[in-house]
C-alpha atoms as a PDB file:
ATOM      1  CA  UNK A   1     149.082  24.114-156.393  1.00  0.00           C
ATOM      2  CA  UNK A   2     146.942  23.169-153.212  1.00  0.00           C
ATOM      3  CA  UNK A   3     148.715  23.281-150.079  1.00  0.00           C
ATOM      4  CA  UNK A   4     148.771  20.553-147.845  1.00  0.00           C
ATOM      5  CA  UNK A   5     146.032  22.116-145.436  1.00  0.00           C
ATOM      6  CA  UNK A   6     143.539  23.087-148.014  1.00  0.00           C
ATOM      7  CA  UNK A   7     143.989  19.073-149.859  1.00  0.00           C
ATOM      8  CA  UNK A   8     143.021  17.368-146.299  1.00  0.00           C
ATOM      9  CA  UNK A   9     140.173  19.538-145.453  1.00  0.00           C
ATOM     10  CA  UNK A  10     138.849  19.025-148.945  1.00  0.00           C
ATOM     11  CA  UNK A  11     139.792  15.180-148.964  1.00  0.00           C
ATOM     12  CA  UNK A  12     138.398  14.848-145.270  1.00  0.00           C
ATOM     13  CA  UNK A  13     134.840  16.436-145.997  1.00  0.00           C
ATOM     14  CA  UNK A  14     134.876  14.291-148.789  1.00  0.00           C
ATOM     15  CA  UNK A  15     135.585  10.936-147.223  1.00  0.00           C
ATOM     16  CA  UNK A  16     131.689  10.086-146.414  1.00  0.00           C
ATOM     17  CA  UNK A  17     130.821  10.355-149.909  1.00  0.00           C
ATOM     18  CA  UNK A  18     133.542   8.880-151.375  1.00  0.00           C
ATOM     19  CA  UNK A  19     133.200   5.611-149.166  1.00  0.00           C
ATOM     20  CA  UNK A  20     129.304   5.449-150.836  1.00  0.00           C
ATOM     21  CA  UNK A  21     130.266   5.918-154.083  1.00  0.00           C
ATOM     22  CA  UNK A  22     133.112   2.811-153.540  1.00  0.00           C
ATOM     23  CA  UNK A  23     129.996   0.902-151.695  1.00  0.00           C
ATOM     24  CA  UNK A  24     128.478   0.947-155.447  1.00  0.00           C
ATOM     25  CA  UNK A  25     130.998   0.027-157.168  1.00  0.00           C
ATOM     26  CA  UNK A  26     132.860  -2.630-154.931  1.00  0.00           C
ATOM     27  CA  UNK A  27     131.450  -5.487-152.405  1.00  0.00           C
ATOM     28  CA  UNK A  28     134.570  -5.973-150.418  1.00  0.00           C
ATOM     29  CA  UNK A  29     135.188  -3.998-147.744  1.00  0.00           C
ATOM     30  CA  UNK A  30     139.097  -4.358-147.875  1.00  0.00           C
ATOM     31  CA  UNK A  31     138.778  -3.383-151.734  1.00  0.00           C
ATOM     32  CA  UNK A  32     136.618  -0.526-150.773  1.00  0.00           C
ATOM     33  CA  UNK A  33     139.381   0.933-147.928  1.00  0.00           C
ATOM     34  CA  UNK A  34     142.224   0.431-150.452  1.00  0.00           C
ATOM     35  CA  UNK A  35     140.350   2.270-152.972  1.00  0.00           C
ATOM     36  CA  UNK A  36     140.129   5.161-150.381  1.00  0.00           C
ATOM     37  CA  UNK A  37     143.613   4.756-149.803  1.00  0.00           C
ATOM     38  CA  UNK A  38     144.754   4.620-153.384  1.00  0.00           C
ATOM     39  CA  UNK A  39     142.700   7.558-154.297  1.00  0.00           C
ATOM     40  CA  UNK A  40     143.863   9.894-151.614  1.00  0.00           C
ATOM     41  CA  UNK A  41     147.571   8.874-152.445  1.00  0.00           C
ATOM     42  CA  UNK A  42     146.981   9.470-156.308  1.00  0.00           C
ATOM     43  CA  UNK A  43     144.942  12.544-155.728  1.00  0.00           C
ATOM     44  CA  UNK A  44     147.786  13.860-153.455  1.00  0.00           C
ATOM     45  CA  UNK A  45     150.610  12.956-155.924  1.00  0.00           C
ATOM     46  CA  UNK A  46     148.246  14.421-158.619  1.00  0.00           C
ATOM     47  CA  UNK A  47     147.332  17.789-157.167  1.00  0.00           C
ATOM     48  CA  UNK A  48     149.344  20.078-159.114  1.00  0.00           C
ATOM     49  CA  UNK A  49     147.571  18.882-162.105  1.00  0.00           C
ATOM     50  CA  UNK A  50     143.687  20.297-160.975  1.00  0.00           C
ATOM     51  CA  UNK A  51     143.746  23.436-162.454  1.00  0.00           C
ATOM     52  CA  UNK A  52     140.402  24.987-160.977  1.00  0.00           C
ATOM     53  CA  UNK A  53     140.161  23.678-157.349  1.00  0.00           C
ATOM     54  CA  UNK A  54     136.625  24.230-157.745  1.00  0.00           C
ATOM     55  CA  UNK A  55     135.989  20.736-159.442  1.00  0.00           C
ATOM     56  CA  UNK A  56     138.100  19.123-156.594  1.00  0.00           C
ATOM     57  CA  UNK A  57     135.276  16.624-155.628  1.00  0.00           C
ATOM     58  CA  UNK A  58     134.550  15.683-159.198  1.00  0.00           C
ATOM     59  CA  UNK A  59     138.104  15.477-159.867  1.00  0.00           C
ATOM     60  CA  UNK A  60     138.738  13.068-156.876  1.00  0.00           C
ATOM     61  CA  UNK A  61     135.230  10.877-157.565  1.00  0.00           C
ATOM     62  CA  UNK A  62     136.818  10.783-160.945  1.00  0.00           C
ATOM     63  CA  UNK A  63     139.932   9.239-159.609  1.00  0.00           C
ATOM     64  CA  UNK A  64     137.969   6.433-157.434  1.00  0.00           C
ATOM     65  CA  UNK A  65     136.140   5.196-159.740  1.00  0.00           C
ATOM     66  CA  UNK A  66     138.802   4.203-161.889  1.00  0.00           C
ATOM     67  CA  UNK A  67     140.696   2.819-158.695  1.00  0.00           C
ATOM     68  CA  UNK A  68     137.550   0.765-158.246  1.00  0.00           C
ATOM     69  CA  UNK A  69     137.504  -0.714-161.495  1.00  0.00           C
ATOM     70  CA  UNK A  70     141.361  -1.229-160.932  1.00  0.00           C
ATOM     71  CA  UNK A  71     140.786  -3.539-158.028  1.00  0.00           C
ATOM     72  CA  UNK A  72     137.518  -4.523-159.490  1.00  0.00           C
ATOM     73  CA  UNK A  73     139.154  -6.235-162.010  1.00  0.00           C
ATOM     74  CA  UNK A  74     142.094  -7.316-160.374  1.00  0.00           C
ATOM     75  CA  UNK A  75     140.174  -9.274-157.884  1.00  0.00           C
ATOM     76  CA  UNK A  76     137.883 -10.718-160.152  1.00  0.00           C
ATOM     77  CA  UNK A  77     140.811 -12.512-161.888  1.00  0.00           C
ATOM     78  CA  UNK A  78     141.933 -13.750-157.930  1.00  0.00           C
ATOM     79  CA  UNK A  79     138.568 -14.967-156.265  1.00  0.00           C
ATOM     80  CA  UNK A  80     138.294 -18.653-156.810  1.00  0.00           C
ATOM     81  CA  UNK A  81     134.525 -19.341-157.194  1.00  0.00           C
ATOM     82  CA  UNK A  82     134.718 -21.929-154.475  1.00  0.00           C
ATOM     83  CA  UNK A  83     135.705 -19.205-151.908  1.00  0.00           C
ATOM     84  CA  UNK A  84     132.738 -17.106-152.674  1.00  0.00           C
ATOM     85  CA  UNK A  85     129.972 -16.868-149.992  1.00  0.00           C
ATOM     86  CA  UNK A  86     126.845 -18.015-150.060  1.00  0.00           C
ATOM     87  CA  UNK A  87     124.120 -15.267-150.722  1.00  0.00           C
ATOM     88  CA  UNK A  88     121.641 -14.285-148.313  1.00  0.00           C
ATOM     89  CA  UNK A  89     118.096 -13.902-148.084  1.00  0.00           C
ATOM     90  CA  UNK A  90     117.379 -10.293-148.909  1.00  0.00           C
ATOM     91  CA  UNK A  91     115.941  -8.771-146.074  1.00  0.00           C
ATOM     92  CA  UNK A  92     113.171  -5.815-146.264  1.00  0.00           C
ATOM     93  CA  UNK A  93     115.473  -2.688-145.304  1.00  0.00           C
ATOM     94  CA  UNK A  94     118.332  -3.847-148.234  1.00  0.00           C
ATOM     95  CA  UNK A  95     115.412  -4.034-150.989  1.00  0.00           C
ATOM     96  CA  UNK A  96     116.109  -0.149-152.345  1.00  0.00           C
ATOM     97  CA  UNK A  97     119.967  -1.757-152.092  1.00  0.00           C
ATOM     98  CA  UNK A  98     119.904  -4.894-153.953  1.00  0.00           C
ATOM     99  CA  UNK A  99     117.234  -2.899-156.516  1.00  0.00           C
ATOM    100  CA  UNK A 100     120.672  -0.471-157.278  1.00  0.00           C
ATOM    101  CA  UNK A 101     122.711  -3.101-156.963  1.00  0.00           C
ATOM    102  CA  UNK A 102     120.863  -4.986-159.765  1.00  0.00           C
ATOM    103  CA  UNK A 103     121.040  -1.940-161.826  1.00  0.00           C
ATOM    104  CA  UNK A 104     123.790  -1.780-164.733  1.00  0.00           C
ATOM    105  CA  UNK A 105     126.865   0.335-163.754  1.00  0.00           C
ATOM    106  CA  UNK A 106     126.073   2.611-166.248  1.00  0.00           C
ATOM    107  CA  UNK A 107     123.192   3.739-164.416  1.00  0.00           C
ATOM    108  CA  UNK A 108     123.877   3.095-160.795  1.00  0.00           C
ATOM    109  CA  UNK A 109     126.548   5.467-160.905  1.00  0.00           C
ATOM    110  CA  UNK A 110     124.939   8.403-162.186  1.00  0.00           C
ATOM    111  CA  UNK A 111     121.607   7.556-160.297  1.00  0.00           C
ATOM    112  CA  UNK A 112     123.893   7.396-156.426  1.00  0.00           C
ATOM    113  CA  UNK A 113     125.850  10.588-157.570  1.00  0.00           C
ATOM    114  CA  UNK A 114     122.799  13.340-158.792  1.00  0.00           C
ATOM    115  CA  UNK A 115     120.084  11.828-155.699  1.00  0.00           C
ATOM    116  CA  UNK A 116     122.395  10.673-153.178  1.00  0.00           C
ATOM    117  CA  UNK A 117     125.633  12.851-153.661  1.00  0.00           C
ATOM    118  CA  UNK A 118     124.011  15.892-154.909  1.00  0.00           C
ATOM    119  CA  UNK A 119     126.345  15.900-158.389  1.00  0.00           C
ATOM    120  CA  UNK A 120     124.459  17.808-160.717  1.00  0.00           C
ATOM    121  CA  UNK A 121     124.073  16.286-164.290  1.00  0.00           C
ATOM    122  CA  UNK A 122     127.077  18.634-165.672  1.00  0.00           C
ATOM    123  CA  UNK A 123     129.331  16.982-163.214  1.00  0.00           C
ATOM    124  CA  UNK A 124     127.952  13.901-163.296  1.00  0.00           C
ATOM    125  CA  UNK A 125     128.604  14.118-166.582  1.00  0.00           C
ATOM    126  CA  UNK A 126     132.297  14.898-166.054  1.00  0.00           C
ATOM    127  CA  UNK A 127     132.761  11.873-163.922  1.00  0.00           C
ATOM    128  CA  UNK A 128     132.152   9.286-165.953  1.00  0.00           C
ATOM    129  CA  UNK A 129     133.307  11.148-169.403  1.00  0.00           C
ATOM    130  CA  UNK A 130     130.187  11.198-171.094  1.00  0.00           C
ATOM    131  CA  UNK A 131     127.838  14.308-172.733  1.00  0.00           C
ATOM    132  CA  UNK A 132     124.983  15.508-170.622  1.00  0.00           C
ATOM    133  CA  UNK A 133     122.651  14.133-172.698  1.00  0.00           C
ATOM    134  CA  UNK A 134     124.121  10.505-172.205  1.00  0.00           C
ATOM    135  CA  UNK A 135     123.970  11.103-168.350  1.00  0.00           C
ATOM    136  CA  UNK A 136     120.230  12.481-168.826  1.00  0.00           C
ATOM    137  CA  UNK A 137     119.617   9.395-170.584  1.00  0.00           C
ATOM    138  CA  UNK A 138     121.230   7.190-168.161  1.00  0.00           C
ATOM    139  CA  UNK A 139     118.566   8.710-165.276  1.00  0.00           C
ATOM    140  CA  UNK A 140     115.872   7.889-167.265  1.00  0.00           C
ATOM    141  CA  UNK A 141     116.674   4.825-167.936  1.00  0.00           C
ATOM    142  CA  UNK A 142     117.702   3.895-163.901  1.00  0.00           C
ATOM    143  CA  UNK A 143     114.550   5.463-163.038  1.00  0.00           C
ATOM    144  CA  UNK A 144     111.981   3.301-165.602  1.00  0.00           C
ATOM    145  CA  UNK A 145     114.144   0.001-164.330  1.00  0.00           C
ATOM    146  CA  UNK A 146     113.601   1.093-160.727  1.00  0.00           C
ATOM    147  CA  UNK A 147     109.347   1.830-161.318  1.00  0.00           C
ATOM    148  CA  UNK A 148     109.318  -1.019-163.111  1.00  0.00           C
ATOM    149  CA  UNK A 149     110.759  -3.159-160.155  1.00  0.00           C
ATOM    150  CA  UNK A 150     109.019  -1.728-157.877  1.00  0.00           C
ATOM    151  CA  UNK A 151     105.871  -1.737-159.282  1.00  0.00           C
ATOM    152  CA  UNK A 152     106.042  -5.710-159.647  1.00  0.00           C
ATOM    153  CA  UNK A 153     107.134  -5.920-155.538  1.00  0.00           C
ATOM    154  CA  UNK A 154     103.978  -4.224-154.754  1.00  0.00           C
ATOM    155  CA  UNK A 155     102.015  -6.269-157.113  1.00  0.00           C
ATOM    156  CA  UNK A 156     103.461  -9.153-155.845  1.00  0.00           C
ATOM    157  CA  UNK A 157     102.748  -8.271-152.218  1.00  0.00           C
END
């Protein structure tokens, strides 16, 4: 089992990423910090059951995303719609944002974790339970949607 030193240094160098990945997958910011929370207290509680310490940051990204979809749907069923704000204008340096934000889960998530996170498609692949292929599949996909958006912005400009 990991000792207490070895779980915070992994957990702490992992903390960056782990907020991004949340940023993906929640909007609200006190969703996104309990999710952190959550996961670190789960992980903790959890980590005599990681049996190669090697997947330790798949394991744990593994763990927040189903925290976010916890709280994800928990606070879906307790924001009434007339408490929702107002959405903004876009504004030029959130375009490559609201483009993955627009994207389906299903290929947001694998799209942040191999380009921004570094994941490679095996653990990727891990992650979100799926076979290679699938996650393969998934890129493609988030990449055609993305050309295909973007193409049309610079048509359009």
């Amino acid at each position: 089992m990991m000792d207490e030193r070895c779980f915070t240094e992994k957990l702490l160098s992992s903390e960056a990423m782990l907020y991004r990945i949340s940023c993906t997958l929640l909007r609200n910011e006190e969703d996104r910090r309990d999710a952190l929370q959550e996961t670190a207290l789960k992980a903790w509680r959890a980590r005599g059951q990681l049996r190669n310490e090697q997947y330790f940051t798949t394991w744990l990204v593994r763990i927040l995303m189903n925290e976010c979809h916890r709280l994800r749907g928990k606070s879906a069923r307790c924001v009434p719609l007339d408490q929702l704000p107002e959405p903004r204008a876009p504004e030029r340096d959130n375009d490559l944002r609201l483009l993955l934000e627009a994207l389906p889960e299903k290929q947001r998530v694998p799209l942040i974790l191999h380009y921004l996170e570094g994941f490679s498609l095996e653990e990727i692949a891990q992650v979100v339970r799926v076979p290679v292929g699938t996650v393969k599949y998934r890129l493609h996909q988030a990449r055609k949607a993305l050309r295909v958006e973007l193409s049309g912005k610079e048509e359009a400009l």
